[in-house]
Protein backbone atom coordinates (compact mmCIF):
# COMPACT_ATOMS: atom_id res chain seq x y z
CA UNK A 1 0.00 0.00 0.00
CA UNK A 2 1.32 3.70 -1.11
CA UNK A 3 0.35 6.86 1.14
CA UNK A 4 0.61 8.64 -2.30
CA UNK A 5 -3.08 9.42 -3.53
CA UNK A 6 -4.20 7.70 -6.40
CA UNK A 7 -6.21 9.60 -8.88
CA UNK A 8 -9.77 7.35 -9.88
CA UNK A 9 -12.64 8.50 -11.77
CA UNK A 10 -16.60 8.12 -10.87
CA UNK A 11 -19.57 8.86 -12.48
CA UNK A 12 -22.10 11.21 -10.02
CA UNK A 13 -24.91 12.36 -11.25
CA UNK A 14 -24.32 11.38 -15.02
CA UNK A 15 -20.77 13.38 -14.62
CA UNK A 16 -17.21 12.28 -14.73
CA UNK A 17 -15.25 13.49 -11.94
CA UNK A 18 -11.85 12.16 -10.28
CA UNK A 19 -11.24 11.83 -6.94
CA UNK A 20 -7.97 11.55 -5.33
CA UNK A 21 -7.29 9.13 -2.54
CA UNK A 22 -4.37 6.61 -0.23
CA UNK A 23 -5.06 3.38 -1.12
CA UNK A 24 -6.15 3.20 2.51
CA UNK A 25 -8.87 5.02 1.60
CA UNK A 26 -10.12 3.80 -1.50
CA UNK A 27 -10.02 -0.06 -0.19
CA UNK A 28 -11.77 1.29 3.05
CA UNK A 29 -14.45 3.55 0.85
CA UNK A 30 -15.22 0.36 -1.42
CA UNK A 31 -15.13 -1.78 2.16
CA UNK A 32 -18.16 0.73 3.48
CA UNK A 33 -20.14 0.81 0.24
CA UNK A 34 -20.44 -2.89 0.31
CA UNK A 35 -21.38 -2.73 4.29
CA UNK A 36 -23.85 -0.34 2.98
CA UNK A 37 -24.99 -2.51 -0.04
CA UNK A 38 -24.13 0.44 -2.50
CA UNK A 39 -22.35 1.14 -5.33
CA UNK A 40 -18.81 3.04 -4.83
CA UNK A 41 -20.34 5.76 -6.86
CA UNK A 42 -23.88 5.68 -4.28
CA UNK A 43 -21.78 6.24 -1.68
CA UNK A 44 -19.43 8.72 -2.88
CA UNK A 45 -22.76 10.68 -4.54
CA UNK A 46 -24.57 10.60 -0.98
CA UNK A 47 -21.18 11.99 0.36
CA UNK A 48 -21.04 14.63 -1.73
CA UNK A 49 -24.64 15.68 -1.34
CA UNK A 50 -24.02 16.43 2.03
CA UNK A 51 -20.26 18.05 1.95
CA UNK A 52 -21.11 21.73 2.18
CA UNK A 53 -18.03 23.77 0.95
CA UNK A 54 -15.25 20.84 1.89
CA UNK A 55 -13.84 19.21 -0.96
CA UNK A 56 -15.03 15.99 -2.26
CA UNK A 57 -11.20 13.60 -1.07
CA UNK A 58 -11.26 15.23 2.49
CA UNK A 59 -15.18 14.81 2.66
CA UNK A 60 -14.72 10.98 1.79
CA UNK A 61 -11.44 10.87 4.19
CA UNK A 62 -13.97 12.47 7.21
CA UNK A 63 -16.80 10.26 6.11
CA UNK A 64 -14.87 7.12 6.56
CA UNK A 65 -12.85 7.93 9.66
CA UNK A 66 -16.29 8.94 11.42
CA UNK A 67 -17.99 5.37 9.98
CA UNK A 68 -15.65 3.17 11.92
CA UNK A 69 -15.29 5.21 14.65
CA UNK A 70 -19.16 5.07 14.76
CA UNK A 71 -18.84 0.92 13.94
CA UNK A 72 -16.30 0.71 16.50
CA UNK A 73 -18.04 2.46 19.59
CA UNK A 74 -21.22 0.30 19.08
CA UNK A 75 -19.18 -2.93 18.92
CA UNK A 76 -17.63 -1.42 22.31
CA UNK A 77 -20.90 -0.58 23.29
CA UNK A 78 -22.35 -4.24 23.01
CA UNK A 79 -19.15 -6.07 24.26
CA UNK A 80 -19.53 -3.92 27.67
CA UNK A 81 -22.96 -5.02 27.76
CA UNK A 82 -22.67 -8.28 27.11
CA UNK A 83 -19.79 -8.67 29.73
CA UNK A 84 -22.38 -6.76 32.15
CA UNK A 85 -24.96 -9.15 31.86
CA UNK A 86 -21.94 -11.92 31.98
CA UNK A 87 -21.19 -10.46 35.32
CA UNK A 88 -24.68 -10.13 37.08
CA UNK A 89 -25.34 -13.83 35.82
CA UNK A 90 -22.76 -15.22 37.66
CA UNK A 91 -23.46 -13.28 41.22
């Protein structure tokens, strides 16, 4: 894996565009459209609907970093519950 971006194109909205990300993020946005059972080009189209004035490859960078976060502090979420009820079934 390169930290260099890596210019690819999409189609959104019946336009080409390109998008420049890290291979990080481009096997991580592909990872999240398939969680979300949507195309890359869904995804990255719902992104940019809701960007504001941000550009598009920082948009997707935020977008991604705040998805696993979010993914990651329900799984936390659920193992402290489950190891709660663990607990009070064993007093």
């Amino acid at each position: 894996m390169q930290d260099i971006p890596k210019k690819r194109s999409l189609t959104l909205k019946g336009h080409r565009t390109s998008i420049s990300l890290e291979d990080a993020f481009w096997i991580a946005l592909n990872d999240v459209a398939e969680k979300e059972d949507k195309s890359t080009s869904e995804l990255v189209e719902m992104i940019d609907e809701n960007r504001g004035e941000a550009g598009l490859s920082s948009t997707i960078r935020i977008y991604i970093l705040k998805y696993y976060q979010s993914r990651n502090q329900r799984f936390e979420k659920n193992k402290n519950g489950a190891r709660e009820k663990l607990n009070t079934a064993t007093r």
